[in-house]
N, C-alpha and C. Protein backbone atom coordinates (compact mmCIF):
# COMPACT_ATOMS: atom_id res chain seq x y z
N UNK A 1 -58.26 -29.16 181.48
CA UNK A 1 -59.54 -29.62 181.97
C UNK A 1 -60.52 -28.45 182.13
N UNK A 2 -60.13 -27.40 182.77
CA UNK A 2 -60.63 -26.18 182.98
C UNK A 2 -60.95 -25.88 181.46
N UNK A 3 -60.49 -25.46 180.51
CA UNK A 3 -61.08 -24.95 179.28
C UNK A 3 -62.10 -25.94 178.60
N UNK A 4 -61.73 -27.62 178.60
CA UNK A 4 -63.01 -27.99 178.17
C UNK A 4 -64.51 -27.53 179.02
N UNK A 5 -64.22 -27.79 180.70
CA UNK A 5 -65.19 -27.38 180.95
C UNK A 5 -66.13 -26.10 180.50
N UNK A 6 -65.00 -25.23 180.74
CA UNK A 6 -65.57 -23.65 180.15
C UNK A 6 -66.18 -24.19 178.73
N UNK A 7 -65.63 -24.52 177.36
CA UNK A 7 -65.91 -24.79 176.49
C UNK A 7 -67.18 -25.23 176.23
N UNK A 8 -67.35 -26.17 177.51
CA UNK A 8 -69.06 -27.19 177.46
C UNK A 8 -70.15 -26.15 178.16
N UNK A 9 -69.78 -25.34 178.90
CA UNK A 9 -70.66 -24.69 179.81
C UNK A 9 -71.36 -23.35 178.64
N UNK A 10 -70.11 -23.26 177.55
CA UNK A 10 -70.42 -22.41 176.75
C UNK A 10 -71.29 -22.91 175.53
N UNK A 11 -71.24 -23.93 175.47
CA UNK A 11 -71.60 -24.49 174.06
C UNK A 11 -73.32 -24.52 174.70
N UNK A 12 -73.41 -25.11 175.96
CA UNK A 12 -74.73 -25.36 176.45
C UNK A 12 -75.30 -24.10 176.71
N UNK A 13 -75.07 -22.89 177.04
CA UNK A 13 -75.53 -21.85 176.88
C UNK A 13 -75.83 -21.36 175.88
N UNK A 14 -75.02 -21.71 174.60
CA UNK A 14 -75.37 -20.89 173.63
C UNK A 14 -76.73 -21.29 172.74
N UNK A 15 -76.44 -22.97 172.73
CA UNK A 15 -77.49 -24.21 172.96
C UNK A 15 -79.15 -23.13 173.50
N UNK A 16 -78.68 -22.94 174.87
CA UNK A 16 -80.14 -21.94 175.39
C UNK A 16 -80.36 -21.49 174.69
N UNK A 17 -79.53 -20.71 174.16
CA UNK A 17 -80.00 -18.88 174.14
C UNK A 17 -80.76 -19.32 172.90
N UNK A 18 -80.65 -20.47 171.94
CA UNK A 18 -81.00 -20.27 170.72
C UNK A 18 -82.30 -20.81 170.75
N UNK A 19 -82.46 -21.42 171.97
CA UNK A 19 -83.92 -22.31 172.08
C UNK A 19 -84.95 -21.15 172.27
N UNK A 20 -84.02 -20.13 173.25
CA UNK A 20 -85.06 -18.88 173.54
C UNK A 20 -85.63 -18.49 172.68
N UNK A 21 -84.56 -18.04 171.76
CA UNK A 21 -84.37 -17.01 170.68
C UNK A 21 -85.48 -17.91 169.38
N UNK A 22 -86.15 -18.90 169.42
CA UNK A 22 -86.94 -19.71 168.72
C UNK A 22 -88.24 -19.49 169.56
N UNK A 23 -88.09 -19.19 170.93
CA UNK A 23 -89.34 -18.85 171.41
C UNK A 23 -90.53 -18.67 171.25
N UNK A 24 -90.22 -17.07 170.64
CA UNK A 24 -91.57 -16.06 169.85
C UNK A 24 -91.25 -16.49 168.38
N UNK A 25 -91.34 -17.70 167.99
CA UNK A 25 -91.85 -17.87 166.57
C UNK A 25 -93.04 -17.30 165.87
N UNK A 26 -92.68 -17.31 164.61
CA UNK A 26 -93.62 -16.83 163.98
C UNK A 26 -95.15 -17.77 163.95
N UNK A 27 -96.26 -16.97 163.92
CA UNK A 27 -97.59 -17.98 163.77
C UNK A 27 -98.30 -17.25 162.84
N UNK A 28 -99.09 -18.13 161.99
CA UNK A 28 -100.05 -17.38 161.62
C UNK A 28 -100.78 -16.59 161.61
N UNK A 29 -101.16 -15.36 160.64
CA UNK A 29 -101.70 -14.45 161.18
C UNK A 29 -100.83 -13.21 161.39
N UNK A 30 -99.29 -13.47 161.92
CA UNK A 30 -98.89 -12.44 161.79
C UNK A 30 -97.70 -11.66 161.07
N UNK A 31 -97.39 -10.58 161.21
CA UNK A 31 -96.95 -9.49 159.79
C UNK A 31 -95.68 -10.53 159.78
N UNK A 32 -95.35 -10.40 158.21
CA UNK A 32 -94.45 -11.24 157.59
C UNK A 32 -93.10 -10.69 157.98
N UNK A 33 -91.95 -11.19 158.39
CA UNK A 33 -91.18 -10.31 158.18
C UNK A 33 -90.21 -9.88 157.23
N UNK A 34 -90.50 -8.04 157.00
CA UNK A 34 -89.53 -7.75 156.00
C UNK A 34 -88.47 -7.46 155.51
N UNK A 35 -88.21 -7.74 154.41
CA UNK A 35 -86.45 -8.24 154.34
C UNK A 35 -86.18 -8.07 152.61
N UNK A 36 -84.61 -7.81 152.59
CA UNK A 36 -84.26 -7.37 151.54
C UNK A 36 -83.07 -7.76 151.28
N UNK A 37 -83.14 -8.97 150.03
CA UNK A 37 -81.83 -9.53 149.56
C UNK A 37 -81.72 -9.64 147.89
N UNK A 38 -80.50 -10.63 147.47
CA UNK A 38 -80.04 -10.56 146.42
C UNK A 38 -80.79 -11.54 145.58
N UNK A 39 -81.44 -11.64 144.41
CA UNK A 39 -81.48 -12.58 143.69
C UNK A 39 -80.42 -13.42 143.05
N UNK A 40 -80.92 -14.36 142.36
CA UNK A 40 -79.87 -15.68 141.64
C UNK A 40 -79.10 -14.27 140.54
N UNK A 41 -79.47 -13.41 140.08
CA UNK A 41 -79.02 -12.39 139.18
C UNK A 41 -78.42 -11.55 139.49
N UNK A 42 -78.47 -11.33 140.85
CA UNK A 42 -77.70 -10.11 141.52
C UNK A 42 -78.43 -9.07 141.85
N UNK A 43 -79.67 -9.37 141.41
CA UNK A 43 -80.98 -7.86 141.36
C UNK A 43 -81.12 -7.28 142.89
N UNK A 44 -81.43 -6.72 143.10
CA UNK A 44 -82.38 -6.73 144.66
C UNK A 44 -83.85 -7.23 144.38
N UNK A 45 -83.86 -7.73 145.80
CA UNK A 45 -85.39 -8.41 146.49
C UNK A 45 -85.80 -7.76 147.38
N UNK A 46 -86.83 -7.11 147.30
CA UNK A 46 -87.79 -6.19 148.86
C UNK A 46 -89.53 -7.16 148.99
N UNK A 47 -89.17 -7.51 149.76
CA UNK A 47 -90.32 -8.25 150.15
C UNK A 47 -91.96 -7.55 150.30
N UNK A 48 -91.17 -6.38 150.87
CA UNK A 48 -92.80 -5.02 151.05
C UNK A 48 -92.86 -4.86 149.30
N UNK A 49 -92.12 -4.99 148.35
CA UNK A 49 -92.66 -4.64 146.71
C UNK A 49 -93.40 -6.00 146.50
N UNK A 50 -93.88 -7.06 147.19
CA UNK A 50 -94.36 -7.53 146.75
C UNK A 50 -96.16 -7.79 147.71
N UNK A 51 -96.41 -6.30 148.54
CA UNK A 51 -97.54 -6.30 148.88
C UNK A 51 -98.46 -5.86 147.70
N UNK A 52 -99.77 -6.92 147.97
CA UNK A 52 -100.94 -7.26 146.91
C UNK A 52 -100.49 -7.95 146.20
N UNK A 53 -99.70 -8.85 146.48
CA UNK A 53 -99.65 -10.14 145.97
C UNK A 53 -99.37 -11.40 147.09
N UNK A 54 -99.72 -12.78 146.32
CA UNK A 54 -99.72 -14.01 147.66
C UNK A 54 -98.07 -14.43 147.11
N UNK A 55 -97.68 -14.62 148.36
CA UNK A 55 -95.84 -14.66 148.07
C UNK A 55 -95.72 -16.24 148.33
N UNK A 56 -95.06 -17.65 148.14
CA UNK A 56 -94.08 -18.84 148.93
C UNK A 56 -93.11 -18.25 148.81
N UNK A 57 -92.66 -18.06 150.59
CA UNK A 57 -91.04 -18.21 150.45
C UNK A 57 -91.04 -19.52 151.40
N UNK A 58 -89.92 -20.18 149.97
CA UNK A 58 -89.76 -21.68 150.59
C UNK A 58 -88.27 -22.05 151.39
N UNK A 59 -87.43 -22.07 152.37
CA UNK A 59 -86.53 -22.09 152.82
C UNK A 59 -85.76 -23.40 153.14
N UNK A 60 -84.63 -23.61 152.58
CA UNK A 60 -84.01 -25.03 151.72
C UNK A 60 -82.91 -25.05 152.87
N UNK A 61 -82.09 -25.71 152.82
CA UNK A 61 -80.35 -25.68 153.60
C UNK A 61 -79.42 -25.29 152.38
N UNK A 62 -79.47 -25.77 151.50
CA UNK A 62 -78.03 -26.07 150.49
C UNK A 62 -78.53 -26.29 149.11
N UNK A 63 -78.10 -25.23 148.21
CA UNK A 63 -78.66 -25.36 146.87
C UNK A 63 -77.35 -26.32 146.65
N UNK A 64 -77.81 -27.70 145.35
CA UNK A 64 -77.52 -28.55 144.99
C UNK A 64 -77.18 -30.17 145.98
N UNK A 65 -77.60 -29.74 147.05
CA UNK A 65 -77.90 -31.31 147.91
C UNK A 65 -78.96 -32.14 147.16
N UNK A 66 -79.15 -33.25 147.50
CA UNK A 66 -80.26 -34.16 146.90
C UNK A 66 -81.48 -33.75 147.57
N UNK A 67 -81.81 -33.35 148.91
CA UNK A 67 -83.40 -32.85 149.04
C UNK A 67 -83.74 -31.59 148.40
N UNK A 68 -82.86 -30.67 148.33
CA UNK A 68 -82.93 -29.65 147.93
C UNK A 68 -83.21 -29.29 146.69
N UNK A 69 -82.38 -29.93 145.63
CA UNK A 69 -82.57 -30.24 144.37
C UNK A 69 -84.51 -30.95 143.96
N UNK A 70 -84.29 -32.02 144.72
CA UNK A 70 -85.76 -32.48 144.55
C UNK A 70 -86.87 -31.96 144.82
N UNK A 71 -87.12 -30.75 146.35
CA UNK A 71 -87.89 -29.60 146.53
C UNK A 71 -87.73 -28.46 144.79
N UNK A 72 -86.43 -28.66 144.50
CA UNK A 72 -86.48 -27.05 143.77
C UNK A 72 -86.99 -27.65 142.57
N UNK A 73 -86.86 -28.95 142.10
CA UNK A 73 -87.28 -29.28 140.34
C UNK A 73 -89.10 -29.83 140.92
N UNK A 74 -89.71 -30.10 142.38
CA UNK A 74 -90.76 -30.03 142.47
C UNK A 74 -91.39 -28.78 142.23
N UNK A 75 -90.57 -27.83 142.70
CA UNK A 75 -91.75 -26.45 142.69
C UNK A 75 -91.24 -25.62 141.35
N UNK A 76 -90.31 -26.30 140.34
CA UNK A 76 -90.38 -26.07 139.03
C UNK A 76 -91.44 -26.57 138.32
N UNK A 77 -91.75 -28.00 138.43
CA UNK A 77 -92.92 -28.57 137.89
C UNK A 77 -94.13 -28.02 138.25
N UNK A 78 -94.14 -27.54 139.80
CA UNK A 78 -95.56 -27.49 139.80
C UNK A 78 -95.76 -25.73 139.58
N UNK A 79 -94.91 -24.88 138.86
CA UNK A 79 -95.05 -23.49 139.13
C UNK A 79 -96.40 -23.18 138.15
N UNK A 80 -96.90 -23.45 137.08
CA UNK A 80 -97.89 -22.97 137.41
C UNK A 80 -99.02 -23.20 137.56
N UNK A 81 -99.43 -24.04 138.59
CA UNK A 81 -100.44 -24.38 139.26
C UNK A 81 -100.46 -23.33 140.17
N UNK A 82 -99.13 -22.66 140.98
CA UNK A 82 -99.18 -21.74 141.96
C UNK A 82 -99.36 -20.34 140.81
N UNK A 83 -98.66 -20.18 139.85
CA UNK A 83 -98.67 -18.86 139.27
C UNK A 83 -100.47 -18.38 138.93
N UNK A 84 -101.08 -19.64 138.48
CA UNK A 84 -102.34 -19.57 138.39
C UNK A 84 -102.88 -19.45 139.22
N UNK A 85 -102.77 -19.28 140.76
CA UNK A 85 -103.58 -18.24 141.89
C UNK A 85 -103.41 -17.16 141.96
N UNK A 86 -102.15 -16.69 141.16
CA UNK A 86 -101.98 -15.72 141.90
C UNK A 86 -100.63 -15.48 142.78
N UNK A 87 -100.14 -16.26 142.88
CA UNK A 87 -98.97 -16.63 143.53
C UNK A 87 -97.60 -16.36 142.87
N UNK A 88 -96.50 -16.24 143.58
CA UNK A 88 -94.92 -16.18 143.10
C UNK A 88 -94.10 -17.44 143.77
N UNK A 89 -93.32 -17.87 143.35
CA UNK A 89 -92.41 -18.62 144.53
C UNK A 89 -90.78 -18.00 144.69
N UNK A 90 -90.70 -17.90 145.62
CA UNK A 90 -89.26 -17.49 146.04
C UNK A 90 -88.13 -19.08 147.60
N UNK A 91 -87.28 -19.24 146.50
CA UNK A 91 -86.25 -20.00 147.26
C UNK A 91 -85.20 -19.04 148.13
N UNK A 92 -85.31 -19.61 149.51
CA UNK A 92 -83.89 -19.08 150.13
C UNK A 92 -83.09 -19.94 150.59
N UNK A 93 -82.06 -19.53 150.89
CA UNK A 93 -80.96 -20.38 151.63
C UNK A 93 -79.68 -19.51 151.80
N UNK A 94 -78.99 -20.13 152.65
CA UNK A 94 -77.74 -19.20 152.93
C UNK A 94 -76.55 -19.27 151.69
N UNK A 95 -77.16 -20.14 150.96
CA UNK A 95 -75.90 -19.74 149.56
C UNK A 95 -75.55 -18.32 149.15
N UNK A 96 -74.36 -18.21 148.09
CA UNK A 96 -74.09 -16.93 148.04
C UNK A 96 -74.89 -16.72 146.47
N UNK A 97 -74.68 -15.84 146.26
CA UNK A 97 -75.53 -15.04 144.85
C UNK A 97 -74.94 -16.55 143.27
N UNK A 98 -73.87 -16.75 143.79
CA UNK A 98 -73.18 -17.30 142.52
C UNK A 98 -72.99 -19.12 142.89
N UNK A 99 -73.56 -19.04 143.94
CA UNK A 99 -74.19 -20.58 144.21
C UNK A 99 -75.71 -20.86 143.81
N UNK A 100 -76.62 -19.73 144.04
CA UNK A 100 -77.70 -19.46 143.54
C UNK A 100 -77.83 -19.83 142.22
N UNK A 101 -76.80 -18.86 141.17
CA UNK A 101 -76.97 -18.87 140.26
C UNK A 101 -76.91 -20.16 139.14
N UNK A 102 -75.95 -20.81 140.13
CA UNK A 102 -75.34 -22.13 139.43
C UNK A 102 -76.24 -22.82 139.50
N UNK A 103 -76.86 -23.23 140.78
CA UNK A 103 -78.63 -24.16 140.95
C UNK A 103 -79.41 -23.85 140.14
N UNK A 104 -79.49 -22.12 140.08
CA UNK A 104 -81.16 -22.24 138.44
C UNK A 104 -80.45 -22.71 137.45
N UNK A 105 -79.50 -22.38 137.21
CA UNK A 105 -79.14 -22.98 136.01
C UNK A 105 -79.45 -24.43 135.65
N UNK A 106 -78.26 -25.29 136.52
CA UNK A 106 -77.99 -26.20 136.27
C UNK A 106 -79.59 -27.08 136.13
N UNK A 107 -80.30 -26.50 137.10
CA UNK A 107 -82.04 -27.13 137.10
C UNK A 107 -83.22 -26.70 136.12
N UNK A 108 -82.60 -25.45 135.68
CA UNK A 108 -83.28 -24.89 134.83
C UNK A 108 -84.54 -24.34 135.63
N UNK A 109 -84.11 -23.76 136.77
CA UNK A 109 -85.70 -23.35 137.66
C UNK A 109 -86.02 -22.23 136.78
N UNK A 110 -87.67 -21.81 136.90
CA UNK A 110 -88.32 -20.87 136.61
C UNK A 110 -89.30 -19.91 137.54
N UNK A 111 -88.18 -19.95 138.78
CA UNK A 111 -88.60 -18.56 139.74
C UNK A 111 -87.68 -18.76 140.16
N UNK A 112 -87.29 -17.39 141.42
CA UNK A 112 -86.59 -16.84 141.54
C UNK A 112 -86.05 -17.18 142.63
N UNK A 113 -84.54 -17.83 142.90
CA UNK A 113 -83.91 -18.02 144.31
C UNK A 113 -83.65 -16.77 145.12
N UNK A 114 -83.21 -16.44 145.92
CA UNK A 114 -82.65 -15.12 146.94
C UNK A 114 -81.53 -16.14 148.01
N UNK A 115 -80.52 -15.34 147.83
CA UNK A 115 -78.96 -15.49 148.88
C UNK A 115 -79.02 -14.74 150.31
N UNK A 116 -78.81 -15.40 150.96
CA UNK A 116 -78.56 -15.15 152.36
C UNK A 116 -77.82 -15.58 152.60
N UNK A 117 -76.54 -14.96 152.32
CA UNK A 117 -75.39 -15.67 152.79
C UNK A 117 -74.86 -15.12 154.64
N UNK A 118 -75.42 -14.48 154.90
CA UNK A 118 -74.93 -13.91 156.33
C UNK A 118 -76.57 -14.46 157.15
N UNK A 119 -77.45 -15.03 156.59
CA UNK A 119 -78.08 -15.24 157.66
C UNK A 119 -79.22 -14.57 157.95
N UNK A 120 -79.07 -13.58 158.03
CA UNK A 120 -80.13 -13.01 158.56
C UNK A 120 -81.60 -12.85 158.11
N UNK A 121 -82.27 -13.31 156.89
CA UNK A 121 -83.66 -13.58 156.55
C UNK A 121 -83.79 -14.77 157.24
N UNK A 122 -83.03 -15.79 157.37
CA UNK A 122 -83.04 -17.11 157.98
C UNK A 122 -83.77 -16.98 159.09
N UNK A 123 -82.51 -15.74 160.11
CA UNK A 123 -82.83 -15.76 161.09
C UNK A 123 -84.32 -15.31 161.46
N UNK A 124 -84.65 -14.28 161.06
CA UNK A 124 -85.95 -13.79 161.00
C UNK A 124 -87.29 -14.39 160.86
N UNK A 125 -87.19 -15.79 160.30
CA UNK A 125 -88.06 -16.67 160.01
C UNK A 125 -87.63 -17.57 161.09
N UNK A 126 -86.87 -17.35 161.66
CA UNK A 126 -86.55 -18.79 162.73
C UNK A 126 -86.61 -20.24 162.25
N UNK A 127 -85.75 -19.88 160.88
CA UNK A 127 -85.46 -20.93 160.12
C UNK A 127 -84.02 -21.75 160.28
N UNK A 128 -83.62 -21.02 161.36
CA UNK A 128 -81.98 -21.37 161.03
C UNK A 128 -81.57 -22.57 162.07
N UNK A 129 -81.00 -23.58 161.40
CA UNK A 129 -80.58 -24.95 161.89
C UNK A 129 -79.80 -24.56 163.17
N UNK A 130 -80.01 -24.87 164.15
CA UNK A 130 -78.77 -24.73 165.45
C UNK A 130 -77.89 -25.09 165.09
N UNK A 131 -76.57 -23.70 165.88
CA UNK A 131 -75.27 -23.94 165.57
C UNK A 131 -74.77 -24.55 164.23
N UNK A 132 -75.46 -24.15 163.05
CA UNK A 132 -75.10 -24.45 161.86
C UNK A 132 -75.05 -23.00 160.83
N UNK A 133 -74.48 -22.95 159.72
CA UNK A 133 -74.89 -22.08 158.51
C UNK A 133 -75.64 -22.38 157.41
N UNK A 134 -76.85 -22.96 158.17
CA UNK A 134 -77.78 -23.68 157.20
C UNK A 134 -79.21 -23.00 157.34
N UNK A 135 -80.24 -23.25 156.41
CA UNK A 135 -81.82 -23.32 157.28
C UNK A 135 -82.54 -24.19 156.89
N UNK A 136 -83.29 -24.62 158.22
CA UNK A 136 -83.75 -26.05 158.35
C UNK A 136 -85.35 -25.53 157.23
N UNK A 137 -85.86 -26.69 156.49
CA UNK A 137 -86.80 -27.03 155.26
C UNK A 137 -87.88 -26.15 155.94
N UNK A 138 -88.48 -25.36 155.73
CA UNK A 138 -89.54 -24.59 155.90
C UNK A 138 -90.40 -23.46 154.95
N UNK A 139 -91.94 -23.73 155.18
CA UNK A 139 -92.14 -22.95 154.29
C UNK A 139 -93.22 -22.21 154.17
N UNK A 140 -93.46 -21.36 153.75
CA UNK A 140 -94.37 -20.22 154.09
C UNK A 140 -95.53 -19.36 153.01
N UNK A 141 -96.37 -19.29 153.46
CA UNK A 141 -97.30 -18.85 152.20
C UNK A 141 -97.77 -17.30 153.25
N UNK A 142 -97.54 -16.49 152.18
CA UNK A 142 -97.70 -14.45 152.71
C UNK A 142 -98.73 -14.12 151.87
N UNK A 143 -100.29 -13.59 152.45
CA UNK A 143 -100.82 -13.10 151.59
C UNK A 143 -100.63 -11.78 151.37
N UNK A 144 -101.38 -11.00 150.45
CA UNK A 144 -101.58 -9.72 150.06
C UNK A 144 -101.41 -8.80 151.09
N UNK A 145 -101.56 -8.97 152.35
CA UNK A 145 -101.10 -7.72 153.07
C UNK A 145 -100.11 -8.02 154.10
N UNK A 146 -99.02 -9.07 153.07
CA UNK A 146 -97.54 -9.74 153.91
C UNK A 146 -98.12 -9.95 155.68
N UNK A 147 -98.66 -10.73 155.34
CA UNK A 147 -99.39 -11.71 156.66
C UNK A 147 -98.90 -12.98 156.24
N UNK A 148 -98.49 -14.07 157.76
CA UNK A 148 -98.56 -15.09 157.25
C UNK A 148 -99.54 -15.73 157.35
N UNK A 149 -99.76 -16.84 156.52
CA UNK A 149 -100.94 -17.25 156.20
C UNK A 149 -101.34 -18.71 156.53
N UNK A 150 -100.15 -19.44 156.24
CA UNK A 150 -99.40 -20.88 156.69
C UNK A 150 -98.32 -21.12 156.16
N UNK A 151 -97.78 -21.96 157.01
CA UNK A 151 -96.52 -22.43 157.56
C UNK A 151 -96.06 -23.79 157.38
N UNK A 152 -95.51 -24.40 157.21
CA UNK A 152 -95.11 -25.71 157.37
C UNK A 152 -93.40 -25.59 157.67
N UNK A 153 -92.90 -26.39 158.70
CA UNK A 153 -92.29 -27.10 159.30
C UNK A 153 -91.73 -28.30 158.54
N UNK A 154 -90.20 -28.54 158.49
CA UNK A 154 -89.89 -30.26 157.96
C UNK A 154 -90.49 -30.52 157.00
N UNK A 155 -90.80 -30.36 156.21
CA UNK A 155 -91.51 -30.11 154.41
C UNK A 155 -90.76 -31.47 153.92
N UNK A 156 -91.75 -32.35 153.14
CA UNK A 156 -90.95 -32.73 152.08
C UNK A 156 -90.77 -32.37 151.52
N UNK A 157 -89.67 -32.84 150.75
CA UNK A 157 -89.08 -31.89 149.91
C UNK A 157 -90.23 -32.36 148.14
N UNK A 158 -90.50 -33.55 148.13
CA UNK A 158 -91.13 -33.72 146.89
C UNK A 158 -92.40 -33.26 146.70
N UNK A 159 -93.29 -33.12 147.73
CA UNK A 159 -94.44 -32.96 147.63
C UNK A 159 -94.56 -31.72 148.53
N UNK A 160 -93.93 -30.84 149.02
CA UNK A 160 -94.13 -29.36 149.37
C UNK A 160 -94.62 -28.73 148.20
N UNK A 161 -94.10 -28.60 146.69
CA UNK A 161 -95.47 -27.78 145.89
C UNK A 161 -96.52 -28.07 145.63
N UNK A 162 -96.61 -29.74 145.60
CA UNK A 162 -98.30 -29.78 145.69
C UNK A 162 -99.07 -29.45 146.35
N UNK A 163 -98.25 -29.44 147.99
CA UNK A 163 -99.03 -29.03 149.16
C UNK A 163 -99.34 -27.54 149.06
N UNK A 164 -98.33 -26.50 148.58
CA UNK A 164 -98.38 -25.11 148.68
C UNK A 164 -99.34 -24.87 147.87
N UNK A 165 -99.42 -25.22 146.78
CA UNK A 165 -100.42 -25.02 145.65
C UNK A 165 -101.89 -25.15 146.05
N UNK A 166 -102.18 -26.34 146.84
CA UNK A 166 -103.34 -27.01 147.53
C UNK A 166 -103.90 -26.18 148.74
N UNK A 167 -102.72 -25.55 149.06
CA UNK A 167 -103.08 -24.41 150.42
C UNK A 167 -103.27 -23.15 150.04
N UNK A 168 -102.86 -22.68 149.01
CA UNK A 168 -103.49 -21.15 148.41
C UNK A 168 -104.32 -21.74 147.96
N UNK A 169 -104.90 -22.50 147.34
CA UNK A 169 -106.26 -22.74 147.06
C UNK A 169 -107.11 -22.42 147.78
N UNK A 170 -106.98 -23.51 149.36
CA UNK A 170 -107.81 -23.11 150.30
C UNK A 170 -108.02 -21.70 150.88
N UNK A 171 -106.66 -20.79 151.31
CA UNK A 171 -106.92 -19.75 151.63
C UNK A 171 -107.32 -18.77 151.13
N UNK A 172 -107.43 -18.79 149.69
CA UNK A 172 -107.98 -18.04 149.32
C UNK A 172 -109.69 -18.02 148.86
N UNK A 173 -109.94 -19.00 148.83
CA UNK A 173 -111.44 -19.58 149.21
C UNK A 173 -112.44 -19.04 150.61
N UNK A 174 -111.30 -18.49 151.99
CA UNK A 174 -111.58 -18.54 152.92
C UNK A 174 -111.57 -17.12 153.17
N UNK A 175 -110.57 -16.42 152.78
CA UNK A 175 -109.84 -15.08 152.64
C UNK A 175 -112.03 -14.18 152.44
């Protein structure tokens, strides 16, 4: 009886800590954070090599689920509507390099996924699903001096590139 309790007292704490730890989310406006992972190829990714340029990083749970799939062959279709601003798109998720790889394939994407398999870009975006090894649908547009710019939250998954596409439009109109 004693260890479930302990068990629950722990689970609900940890429960806190993560609500905290979501606290100081990111908002618009401020510095992107930078980070450095693997592509679907194995390459390295540095996020600061891509200042002076407008970045989506779009953040999925699970390459080859059904939303996921339908976000990634949306922002295949719509790539260049975004490439024509000016724009790149980059997929993350906690898959590993060779789960990555299997999704462009099998979808035939034409930009570039990045692996996070330990988490930690996830975390940094305060993307990461509670008490899971996932990150919850989110997505992000970085301009030229890795600022964020906007954000979206719970994304559909079908119509997040029209929307991204539709929002560098605007910001850069405004910029």
């Amino acid at each position: 009886m004693i260890n479930k309790f302990f068990f629950l007292i722990m689970v609900v704490l940890n429960f806190m800590n993560l609500e905290f730890a979501h606290s100081a989310e990111l908002k618009v406006g401020d510095k992107a954070p930078l980070f450095k992972s693997k592509t679907q190829t194995g390459e390295d990714f540095d996020l600061s090599a891509r200042k002076g340029k407008w970045t989506v990083l779009y953040f999925y749970p699970k390459a080859g689920t059904p939303g996921c799939t339908k976000q990634a062959c949306a922002f295949r279709d719509s790539i260049d509507k975004i490439r024509n601003q000016g724009a790149e798109v980059y997929g993350i998720s906690a898959d590993t390099v060779a789960d990555q790889a299997k999704f462009h394939k099998e979808h035939s994407l034409n930009f570039t996924l990045l692996a996070d398999p330990d988490g930690k870009v996830i975390e940094q975006y305060g993307a990461k699903m509670p008490m899971m090894k996932v990150s919850k649908r989110w997505t992000f547009i970085v301009d030229p001096d890795l600022r964020i710019r906007w954000f979206e939250k719970d994304v559909d998954p079908a119509m997040d590139a029209e929307r991204v596409a539709g929002e560098i439009t605007k910001l850069k109109s405004t910029k």
